[in-house]
C-alpha atoms as a PDB file:
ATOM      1  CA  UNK A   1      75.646 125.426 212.947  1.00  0.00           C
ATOM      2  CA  UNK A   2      76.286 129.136 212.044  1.00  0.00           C
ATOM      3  CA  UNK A   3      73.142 130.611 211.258  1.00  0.00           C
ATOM      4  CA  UNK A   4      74.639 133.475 209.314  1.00  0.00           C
ATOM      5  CA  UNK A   5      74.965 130.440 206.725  1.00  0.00           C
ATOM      6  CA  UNK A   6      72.189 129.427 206.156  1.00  0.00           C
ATOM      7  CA  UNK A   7      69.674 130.735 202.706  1.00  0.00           C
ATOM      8  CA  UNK A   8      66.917 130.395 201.365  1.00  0.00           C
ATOM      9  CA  UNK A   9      65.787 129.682 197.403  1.00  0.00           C
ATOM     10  CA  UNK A  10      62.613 129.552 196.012  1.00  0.00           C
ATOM     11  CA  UNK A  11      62.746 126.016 194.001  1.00  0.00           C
ATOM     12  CA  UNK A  12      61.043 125.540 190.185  1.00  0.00           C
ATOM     13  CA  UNK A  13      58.030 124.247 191.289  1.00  0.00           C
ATOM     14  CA  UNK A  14      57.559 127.272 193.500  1.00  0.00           C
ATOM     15  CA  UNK A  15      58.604 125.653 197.012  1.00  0.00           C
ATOM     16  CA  UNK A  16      60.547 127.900 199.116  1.00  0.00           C
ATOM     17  CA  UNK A  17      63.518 125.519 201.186  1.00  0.00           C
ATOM     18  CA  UNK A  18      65.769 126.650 203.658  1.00  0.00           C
ATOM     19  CA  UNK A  19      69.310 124.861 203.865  1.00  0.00           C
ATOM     20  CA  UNK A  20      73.091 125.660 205.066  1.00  0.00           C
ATOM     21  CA  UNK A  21      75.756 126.555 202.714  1.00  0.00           C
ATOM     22  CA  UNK A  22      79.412 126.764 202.927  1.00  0.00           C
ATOM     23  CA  UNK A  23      81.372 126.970 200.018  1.00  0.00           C
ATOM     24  CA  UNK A  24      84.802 124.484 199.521  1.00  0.00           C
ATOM     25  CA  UNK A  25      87.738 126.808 201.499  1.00  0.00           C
ATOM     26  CA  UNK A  26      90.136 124.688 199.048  1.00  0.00           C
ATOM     27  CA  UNK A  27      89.535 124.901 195.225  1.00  0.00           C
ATOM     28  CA  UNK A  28      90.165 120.623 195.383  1.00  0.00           C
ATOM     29  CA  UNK A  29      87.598 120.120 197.575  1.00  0.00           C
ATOM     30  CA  UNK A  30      84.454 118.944 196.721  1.00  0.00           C
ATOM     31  CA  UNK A  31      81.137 119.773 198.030  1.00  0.00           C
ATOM     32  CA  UNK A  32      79.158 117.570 200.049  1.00  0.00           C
ATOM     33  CA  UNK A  33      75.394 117.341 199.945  1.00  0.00           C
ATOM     34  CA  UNK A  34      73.824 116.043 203.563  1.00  0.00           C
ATOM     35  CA  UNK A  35      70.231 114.940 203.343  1.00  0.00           C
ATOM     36  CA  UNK A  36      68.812 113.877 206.939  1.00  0.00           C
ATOM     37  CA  UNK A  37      65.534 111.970 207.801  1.00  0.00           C
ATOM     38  CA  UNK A  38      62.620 111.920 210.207  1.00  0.00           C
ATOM     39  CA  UNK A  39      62.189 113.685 212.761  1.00  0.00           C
ATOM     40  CA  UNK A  40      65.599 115.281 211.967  1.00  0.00           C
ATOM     41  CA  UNK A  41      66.268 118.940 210.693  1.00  0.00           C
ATOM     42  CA  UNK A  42      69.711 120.194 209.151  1.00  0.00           C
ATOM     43  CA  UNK A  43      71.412 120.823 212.303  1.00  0.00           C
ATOM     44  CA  UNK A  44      71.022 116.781 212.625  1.00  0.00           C
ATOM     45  CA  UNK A  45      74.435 117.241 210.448  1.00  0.00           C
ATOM     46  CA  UNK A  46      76.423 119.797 212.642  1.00  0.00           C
ATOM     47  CA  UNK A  47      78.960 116.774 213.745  1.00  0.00           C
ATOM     48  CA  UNK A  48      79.925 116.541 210.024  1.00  0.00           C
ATOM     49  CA  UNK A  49      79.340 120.286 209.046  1.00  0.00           C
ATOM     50  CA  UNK A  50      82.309 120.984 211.520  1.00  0.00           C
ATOM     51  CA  UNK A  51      84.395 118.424 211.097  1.00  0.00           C
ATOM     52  CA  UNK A  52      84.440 118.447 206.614  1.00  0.00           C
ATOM     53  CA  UNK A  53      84.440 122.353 207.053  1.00  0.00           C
ATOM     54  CA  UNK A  54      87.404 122.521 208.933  1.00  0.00           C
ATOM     55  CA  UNK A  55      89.076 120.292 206.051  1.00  0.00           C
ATOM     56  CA  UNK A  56      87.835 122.611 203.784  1.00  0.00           C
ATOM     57  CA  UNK A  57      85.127 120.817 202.244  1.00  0.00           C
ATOM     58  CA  UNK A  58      82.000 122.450 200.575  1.00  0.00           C
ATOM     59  CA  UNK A  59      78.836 121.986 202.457  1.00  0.00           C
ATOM     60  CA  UNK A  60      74.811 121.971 201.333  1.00  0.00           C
ATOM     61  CA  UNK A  61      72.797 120.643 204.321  1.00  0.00           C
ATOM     62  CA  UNK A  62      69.173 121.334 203.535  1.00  0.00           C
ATOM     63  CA  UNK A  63      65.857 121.088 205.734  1.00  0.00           C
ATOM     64  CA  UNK A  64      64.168 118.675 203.493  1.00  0.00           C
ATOM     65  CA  UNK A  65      60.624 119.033 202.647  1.00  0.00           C
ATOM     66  CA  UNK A  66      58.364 119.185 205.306  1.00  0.00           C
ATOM     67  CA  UNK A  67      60.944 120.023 208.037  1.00  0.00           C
ATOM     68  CA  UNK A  68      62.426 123.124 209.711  1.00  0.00           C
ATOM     69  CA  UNK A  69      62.362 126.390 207.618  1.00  0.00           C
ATOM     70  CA  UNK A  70      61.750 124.414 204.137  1.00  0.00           C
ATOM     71  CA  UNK A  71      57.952 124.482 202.933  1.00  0.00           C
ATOM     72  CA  UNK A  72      55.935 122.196 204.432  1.00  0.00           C
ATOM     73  CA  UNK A  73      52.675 121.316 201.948  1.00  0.00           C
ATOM     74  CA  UNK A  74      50.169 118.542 203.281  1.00  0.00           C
ATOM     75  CA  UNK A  75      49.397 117.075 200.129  1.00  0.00           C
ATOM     76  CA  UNK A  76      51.115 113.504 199.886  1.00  0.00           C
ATOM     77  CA  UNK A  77      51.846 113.739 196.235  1.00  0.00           C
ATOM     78  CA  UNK A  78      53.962 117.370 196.588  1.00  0.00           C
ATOM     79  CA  UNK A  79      56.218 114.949 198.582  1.00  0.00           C
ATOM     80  CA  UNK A  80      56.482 112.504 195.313  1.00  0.00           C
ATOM     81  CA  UNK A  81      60.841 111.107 195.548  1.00  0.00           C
ATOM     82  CA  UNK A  82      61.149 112.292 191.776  1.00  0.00           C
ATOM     83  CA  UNK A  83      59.576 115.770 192.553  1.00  0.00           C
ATOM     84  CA  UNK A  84      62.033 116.324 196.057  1.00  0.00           C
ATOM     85  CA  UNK A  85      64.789 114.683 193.726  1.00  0.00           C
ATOM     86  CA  UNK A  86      64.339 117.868 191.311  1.00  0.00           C
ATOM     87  CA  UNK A  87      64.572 120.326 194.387  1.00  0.00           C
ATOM     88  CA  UNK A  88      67.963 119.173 195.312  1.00  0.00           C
ATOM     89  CA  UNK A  89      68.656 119.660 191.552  1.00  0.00           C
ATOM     90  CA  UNK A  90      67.296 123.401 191.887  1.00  0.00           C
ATOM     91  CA  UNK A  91      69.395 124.084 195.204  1.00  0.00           C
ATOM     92  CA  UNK A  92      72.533 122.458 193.038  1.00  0.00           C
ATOM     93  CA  UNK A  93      71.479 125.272 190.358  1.00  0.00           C
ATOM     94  CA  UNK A  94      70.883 128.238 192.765  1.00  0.00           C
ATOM     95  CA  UNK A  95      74.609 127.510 194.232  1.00  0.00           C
ATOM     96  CA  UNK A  96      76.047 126.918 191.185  1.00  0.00           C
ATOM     97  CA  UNK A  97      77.288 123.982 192.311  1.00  0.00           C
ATOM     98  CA  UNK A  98      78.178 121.650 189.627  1.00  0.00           C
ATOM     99  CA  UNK A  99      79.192 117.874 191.609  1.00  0.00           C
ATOM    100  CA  UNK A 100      78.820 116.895 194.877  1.00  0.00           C
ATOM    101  CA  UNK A 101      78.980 113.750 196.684  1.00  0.00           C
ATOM    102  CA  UNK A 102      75.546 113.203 198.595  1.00  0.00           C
ATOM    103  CA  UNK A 103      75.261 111.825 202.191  1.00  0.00           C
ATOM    104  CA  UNK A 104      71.876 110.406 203.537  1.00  0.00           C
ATOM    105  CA  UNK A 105      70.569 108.863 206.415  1.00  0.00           C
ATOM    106  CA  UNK A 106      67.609 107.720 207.148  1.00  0.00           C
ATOM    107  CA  UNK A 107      64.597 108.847 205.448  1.00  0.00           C
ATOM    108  CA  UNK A 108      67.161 110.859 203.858  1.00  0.00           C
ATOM    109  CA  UNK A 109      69.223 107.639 202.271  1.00  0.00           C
ATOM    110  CA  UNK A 110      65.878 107.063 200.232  1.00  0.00           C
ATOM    111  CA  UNK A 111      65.939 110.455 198.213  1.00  0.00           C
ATOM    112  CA  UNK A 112      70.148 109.878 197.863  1.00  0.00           C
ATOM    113  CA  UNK A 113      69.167 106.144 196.490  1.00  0.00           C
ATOM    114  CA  UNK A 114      66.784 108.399 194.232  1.00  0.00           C
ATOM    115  CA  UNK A 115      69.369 111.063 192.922  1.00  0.00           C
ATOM    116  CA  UNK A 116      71.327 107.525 192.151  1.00  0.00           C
ATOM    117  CA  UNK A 117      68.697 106.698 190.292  1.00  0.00           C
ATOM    118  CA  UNK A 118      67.443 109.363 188.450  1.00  0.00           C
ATOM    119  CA  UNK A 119      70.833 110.880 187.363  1.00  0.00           C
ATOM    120  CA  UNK A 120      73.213 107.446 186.720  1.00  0.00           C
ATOM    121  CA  UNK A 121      75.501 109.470 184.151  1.00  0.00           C
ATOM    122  CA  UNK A 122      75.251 112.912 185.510  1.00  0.00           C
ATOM    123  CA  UNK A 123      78.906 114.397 186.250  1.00  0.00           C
ATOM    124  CA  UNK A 124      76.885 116.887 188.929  1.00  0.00           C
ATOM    125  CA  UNK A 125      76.375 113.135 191.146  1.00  0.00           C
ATOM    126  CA  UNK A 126      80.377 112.017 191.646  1.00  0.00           C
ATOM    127  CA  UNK A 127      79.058 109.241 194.992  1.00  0.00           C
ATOM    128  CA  UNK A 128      76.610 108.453 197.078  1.00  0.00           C
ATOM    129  CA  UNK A 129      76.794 107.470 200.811  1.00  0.00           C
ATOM    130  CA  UNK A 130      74.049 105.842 203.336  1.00  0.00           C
ATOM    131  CA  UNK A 131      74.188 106.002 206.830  1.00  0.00           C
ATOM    132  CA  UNK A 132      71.691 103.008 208.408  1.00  0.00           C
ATOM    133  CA  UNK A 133      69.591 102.854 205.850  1.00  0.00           C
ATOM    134  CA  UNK A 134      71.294 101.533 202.923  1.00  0.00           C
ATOM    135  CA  UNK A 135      70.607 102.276 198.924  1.00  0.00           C
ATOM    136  CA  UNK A 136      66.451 101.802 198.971  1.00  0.00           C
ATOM    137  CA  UNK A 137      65.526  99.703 195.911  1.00  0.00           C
ATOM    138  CA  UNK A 138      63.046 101.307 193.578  1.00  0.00           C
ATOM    139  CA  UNK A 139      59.674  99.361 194.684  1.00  0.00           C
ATOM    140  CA  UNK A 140      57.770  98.087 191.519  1.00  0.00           C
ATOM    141  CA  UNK A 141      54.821  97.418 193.849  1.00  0.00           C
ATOM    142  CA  UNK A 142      53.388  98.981 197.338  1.00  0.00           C
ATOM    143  CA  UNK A 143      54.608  96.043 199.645  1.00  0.00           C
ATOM    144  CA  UNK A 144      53.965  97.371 203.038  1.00  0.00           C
ATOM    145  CA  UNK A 145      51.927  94.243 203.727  1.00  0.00           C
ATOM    146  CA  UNK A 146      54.404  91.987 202.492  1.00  0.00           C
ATOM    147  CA  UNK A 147      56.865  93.525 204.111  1.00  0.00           C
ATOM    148  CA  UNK A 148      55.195  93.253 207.434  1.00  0.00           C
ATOM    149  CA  UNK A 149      54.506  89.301 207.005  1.00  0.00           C
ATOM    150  CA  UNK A 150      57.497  88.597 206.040  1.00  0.00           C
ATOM    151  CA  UNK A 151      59.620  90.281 208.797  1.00  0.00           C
ATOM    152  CA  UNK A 152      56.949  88.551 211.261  1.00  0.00           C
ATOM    153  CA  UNK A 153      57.621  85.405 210.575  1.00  0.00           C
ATOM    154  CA  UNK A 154      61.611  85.789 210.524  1.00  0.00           C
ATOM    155  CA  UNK A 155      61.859  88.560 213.271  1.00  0.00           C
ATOM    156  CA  UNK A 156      58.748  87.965 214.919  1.00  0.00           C
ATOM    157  CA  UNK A 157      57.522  91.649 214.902  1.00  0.00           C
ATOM    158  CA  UNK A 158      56.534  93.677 211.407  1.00  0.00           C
ATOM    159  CA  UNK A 159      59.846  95.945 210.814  1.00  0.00           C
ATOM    160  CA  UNK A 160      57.196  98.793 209.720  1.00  0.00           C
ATOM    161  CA  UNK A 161      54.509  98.722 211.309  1.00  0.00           C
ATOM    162  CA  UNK A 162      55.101 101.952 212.658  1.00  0.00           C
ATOM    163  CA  UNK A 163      54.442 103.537 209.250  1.00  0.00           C
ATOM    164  CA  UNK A 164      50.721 103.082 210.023  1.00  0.00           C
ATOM    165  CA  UNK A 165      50.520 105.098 213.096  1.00  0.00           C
ATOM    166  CA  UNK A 166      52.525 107.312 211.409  1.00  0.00           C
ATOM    167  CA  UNK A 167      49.982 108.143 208.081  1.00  0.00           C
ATOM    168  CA  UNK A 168      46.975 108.451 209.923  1.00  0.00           C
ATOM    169  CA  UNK A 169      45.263 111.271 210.604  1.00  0.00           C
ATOM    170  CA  UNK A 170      45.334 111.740 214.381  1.00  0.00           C
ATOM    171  CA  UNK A 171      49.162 111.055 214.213  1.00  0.00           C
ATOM    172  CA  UNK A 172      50.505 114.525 214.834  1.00  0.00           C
ATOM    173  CA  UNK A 173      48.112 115.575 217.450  1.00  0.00           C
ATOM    174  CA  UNK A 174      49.352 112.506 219.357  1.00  0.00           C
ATOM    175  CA  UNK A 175      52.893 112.785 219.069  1.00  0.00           C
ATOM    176  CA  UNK A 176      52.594 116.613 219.751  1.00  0.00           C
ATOM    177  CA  UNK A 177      50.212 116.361 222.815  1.00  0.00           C
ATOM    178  CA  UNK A 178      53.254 114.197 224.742  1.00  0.00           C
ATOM    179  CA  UNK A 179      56.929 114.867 223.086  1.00  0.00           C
ATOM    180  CA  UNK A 180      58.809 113.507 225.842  1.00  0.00           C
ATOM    181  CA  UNK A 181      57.406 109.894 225.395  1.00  0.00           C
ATOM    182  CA  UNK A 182      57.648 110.411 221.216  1.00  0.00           C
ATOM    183  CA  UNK A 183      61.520 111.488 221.420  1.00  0.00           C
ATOM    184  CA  UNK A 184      62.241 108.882 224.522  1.00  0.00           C
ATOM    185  CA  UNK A 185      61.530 105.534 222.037  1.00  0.00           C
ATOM    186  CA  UNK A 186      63.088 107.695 219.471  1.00  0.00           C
ATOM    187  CA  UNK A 187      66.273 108.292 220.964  1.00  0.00           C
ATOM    188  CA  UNK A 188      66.116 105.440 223.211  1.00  0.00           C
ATOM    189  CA  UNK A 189      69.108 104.617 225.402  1.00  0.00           C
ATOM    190  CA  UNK A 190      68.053 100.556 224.838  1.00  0.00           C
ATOM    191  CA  UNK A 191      68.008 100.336 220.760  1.00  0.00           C
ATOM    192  CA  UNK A 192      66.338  96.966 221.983  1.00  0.00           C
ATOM    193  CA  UNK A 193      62.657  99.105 222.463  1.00  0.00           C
ATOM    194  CA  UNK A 194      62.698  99.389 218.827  1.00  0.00           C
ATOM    195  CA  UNK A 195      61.651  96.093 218.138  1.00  0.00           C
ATOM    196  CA  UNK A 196      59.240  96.313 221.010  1.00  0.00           C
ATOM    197  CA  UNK A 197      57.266  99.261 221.183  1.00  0.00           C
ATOM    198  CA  UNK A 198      58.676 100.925 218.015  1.00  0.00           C
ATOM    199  CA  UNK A 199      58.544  98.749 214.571  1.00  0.00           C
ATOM    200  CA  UNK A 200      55.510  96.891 215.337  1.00  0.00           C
ATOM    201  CA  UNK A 201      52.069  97.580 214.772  1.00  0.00           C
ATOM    202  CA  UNK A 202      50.045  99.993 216.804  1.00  0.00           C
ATOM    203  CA  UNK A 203      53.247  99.495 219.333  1.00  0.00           C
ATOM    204  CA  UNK A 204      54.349 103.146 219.043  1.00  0.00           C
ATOM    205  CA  UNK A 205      51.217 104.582 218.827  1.00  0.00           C
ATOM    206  CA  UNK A 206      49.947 102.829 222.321  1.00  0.00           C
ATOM    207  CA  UNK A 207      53.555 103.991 224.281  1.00  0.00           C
ATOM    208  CA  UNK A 208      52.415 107.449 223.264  1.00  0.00           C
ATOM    209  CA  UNK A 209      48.804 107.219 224.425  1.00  0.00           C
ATOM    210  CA  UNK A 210      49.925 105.840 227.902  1.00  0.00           C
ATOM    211  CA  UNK A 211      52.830 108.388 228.257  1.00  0.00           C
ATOM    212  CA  UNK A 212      55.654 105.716 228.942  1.00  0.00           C
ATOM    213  CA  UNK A 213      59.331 107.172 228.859  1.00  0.00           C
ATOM    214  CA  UNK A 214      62.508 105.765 228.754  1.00  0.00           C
ATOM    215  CA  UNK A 215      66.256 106.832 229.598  1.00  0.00           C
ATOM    216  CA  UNK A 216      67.689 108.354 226.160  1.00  0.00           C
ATOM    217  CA  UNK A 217      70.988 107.628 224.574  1.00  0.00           C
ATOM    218  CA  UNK A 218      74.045 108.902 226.459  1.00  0.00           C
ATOM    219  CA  UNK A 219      75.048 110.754 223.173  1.00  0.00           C
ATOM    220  CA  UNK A 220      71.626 113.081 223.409  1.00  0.00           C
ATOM    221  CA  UNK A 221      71.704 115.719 225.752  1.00  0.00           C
ATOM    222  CA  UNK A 222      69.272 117.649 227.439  1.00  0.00           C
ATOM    223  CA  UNK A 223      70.222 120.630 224.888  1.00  0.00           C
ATOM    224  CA  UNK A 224      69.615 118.365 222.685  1.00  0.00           C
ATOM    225  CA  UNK A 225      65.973 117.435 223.476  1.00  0.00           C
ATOM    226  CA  UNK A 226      65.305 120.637 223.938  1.00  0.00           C
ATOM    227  CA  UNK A 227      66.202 121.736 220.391  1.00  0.00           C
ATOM    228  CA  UNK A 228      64.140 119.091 218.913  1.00  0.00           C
ATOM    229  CA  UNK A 229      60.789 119.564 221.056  1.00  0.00           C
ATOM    230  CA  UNK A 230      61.152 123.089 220.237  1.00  0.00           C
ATOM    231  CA  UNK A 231      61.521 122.211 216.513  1.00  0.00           C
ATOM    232  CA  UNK A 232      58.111 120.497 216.509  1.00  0.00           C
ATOM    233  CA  UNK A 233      56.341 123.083 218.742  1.00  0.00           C
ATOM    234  CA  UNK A 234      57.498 125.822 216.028  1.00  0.00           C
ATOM    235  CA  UNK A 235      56.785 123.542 212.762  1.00  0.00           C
ATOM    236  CA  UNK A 236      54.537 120.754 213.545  1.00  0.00           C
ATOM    237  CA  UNK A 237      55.293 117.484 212.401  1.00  0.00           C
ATOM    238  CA  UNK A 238      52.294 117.083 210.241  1.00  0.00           C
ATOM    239  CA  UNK A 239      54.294 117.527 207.003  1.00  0.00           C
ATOM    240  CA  UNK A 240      57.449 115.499 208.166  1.00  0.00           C
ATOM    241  CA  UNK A 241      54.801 112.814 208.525  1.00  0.00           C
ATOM    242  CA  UNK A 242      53.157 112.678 204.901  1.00  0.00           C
ATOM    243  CA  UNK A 243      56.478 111.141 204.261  1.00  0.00           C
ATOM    244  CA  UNK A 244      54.985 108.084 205.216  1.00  0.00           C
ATOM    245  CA  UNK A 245      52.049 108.759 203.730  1.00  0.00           C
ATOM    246  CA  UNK A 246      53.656 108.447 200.132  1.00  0.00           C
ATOM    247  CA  UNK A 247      54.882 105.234 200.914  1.00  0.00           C
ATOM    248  CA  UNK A 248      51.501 103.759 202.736  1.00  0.00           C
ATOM    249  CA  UNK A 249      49.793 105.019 199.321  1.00  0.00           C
ATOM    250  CA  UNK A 250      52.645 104.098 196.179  1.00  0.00           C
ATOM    251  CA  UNK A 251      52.760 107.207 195.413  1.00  0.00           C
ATOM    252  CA  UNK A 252      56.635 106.428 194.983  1.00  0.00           C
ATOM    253  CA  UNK A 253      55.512 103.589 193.158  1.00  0.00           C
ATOM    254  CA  UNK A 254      53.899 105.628 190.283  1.00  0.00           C
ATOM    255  CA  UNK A 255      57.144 107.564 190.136  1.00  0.00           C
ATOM    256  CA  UNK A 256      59.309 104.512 189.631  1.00  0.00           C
ATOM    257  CA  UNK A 257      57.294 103.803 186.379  1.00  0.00           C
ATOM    258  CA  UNK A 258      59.400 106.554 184.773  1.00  0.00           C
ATOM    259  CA  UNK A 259      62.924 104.139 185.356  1.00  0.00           C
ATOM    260  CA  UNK A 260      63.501 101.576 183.590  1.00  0.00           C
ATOM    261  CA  UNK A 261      64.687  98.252 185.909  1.00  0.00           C
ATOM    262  CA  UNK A 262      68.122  98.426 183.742  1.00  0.00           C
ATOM    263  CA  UNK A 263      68.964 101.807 185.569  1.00  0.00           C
ATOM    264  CA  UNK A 264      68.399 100.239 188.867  1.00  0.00           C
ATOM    265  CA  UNK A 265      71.823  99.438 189.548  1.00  0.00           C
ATOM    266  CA  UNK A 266      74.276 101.923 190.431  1.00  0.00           C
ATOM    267  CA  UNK A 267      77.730 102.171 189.271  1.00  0.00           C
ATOM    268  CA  UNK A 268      78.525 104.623 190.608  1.00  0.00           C
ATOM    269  CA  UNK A 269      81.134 104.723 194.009  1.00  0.00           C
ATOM    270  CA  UNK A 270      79.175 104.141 197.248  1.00  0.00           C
ATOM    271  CA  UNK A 271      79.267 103.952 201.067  1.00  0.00           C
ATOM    272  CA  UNK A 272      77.685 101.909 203.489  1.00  0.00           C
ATOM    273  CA  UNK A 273      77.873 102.998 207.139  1.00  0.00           C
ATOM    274  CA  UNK A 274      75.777 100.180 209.191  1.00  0.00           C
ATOM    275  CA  UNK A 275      73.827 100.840 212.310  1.00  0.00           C
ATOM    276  CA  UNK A 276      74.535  97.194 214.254  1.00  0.00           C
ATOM    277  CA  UNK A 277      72.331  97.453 216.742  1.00  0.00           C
ATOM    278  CA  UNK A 278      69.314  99.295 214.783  1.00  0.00           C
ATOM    279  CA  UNK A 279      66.145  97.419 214.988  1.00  0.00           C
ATOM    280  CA  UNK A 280      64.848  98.672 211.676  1.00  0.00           C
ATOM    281  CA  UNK A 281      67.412  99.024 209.528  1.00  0.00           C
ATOM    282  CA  UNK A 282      68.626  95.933 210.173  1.00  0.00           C
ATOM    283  CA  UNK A 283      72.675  95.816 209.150  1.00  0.00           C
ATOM    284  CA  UNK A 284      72.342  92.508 207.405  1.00  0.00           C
ATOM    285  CA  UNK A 285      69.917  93.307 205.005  1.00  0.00           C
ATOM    286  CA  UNK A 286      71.015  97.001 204.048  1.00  0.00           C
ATOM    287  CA  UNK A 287      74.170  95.106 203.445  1.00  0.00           C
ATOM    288  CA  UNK A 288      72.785  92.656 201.121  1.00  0.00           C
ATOM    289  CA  UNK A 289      70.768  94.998 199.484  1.00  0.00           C
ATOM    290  CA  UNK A 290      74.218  97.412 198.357  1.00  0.00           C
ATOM    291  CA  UNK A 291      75.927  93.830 197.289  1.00  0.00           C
ATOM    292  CA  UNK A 292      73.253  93.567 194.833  1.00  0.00           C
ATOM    293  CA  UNK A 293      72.105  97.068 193.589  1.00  0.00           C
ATOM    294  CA  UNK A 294      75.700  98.488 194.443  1.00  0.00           C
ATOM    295  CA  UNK A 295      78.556  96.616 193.170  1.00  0.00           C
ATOM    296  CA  UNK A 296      81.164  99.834 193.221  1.00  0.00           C
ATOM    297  CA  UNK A 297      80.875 100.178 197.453  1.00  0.00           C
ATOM    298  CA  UNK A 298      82.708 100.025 200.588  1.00  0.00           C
ATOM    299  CA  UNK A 299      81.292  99.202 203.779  1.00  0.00           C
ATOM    300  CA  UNK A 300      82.308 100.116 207.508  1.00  0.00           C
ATOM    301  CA  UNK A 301      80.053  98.817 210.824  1.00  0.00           C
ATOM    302  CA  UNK A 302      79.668 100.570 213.966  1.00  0.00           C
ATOM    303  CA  UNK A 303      78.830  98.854 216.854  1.00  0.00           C
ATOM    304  CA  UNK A 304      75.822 101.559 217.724  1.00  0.00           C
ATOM    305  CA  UNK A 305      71.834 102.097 216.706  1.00  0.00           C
ATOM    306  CA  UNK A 306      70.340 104.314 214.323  1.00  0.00           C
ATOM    307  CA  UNK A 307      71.579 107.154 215.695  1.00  0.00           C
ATOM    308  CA  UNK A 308      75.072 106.530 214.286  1.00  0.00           C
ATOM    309  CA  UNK A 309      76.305 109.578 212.913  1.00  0.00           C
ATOM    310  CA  UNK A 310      76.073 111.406 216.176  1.00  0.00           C
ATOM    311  CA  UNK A 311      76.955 108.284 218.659  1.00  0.00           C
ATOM    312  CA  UNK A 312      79.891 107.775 216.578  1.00  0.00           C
ATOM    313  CA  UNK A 313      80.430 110.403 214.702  1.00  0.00           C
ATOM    314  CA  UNK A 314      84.212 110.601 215.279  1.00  0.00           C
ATOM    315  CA  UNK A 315      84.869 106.927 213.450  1.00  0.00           C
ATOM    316  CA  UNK A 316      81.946 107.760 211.139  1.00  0.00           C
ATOM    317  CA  UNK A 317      83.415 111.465 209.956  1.00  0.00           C
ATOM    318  CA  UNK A 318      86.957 109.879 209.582  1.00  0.00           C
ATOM    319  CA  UNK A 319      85.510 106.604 207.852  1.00  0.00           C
ATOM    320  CA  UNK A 320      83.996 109.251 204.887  1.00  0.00           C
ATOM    321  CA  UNK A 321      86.666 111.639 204.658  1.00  0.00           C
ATOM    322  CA  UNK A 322      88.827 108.523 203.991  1.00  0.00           C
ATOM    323  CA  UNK A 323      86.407 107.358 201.426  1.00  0.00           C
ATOM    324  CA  UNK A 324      85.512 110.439 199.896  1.00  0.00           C
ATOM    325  CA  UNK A 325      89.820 110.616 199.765  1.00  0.00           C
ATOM    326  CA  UNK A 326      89.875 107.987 197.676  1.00  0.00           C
ATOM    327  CA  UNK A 327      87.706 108.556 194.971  1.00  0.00           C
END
C-alpha cells in the first residue's frame, strides 16, 4: 500500500491512530471503511485497497488500536468496543467523510457488528460486511466458560480456549521469543491444526513453548512473513493482545448495558463472506447467527480458512463490489 497515503489524527479521547486514506476518484463512489483483526495491521487490506481503488472507490483502512502506527495503551478498558467504536467516528470526522460502508474481519467484524449497533439510524453507516467472523451478538453476560463447554461437548475441543493463553501475562514474551512457530499455526497450510493445537486450551500456548512449525498457506509468502515478524519486532504485540483481555474480563459486557436488546437487530444491508474450512469461526454458526440478528443480508462461501480475503481474494473482491453495486 502507498505509504505516501497514509495519516495520522489525533482522536477525541486523545489517542493518536495511524490509517490509509484514499479519497473516491468518482464523485458516485462511496467510501469504504476496512477494519482488520489480530495479528493483522492495515496492509492486511492491500488485496482490496487495489482492487476498489482502481474502481474508484474511497478507501479508510486504519491500524486499529493496539496495532501498527495507531496508539497502543495497555490498559484493558482504553480498548472498551464503544470507546474504539467512537475513534472510527473521529477518523469519519477528521476526513470529512460523511457514509461509508464498513468491512471487517476478524477481530475486526466485532467493532463493525458494534458500529451496527451503536449507530442503527445513522446515514454516516449505509452497510456492513463480515469476512469469517460474522455480525458478533452483543453478550449480556461474560460466557467464555460456557462457551468453552458447550463447543466441547459438540466439537470436542473449546472453540476459545486460546483466548486464555492469549490474556495472560507472559503471553507476549512467549509469542515474541519464537515468531516462526506463533505465525506457522497462524497461517497454517492445514486449517485442520486449528482445532488441534490452536482453539483449545493451553494447545497454542504449549506448540509455542516446544517450538513446533508447520508448512504455511500457499497464499503467504516469504515476503509476507517477513513483513509480519517485523511488525511485531517494531510494535510488540502486547497491546494487540489486551484485545482479549476485554473479553476474558466483560469489559464489553459493561458497555453493552448502554443498548437496549431492541437495537440488537440490524436492518440495515449486510454481507456474509464464510471461511468453510475455519476451525473457529465455524461457517455454520456465523451463518445462523446473521439469519437471526441480520435479516437484510446476503451470503457467499468460499471453500478456504480464515485467511479468506487474501486466499481468495479475487472471488471475495468481486463478490463485494457486486454487493456493494447493489445497494
Amino acid at each position: 500500500m502507498d505509504s505516501s497515503l497514509y495519516k495520522e489524527t489525533t482522536v477525541s479521547r486523545g489517542l493518536v491512530y495511524r490509517y490509509f486514506s484514499s479519497p473516491a476518484r468518482d464523485s458516485d463512489k462511496p467510501t469504504l471503511l476496512f477494519l482488520h483483526g489480530f495479528p493483522s495491521a492495515s496492509q492486511d487490506w492491500e488485496p482490496q485497497v487495489v482492487f476498489f481503488q482502481a474502481h474508484g472507490y474511497g478507501l479508510i483502512v486504519p491500524d486499529m488500536l493496539g496495532y501498527g502506527g495507531t496508539a497502543k495503551p495497555m490498559e484493558p478498558e482504553a480498548h472498551a468496543p464503544f470507546l474504539m467504536c467512537k475513534d472510527i467516528v473521529d477518523i469519519l470526522d477528521a476526513e470529512k467523510v460523511d457514509s461509508v460502508i464498513v468491512v471487517g474481519h476478524d477481530l475486526g467484524a466485532t467493532t463493525t457488528s458494534r458500529l451496527a449497533d451503536l449507530y442503527p439510524d445513522s446515514d454516516r453507516f449505509v452497510a456492513f460486511a463480515f469476512l469469517a467472523l460474522g455480525y458478533y451478538p452483543i453478550r449480556r453476560e461474560n460466557d467464555y466458560e460456557a462457551v468453552m463447554e458447550q463447543t466441547r461437548a459438540v466439537l470436542g475441543y473449546g472453540l476459545i480456549g486460546y483466548w486464555t493463553f492469549f490474556a495472560e501475562a507472559d503471553a507476549p514474551g512467549i509469542i515474541e521469543g519464537n515468531l516462526d512457530s506463533f505465525f506457522a499455526l497462524v497461517y497454517a497450510k492445514d486449517p485442520a491444526l486449528w482445532a488441534t493445537d490452536l482453539a483449545p486450551l493451553d494447545a497454542f500456548k504449549q506448540w509455542i513453548l516446544d517450538g513446533r512449525t508447520t508448512p504455511v498457506a500457499d497464499f503467504i509468502t516469504a515476503e509476507d512473513l517477513e513483513t509480519f515478524k517485523k511488525t511485531i519486532r517494531d510494535n510488540g504485540i502486547a497491546a494487540p493482545l489486551i484485545w482479549y483481555k476485554v473479553y476474558m474480563a466483560g469489559i464489553d459486557v459493561e458497555d453493552a448495558k448502554a443498548i437496549s436488546a431492541e437495537s440488537r437487530e440490524v436492518k440495515k444491508p449486510t454481507f456474509l463472506g464464510t471461511a468453510e474450512q475455519d476451525r473457529i469461526c465455524l461457517a455454520p454458526m456465523q451463518v445462523e447467527i446473521m439469519k437471526k440478528f441480520c435479516p437484510n443480508h446476503v451470503i457467499r462461501r468460499y471453500d478456504a480458512g480464515h485467511w479468506m480475503p487474501i486466499e481468495c481474494q479475487d472471488q471475495v473482491n468481486t463478490d463485494l463490489l457486486e454487493w456493494i453495486e447493489g445497494l
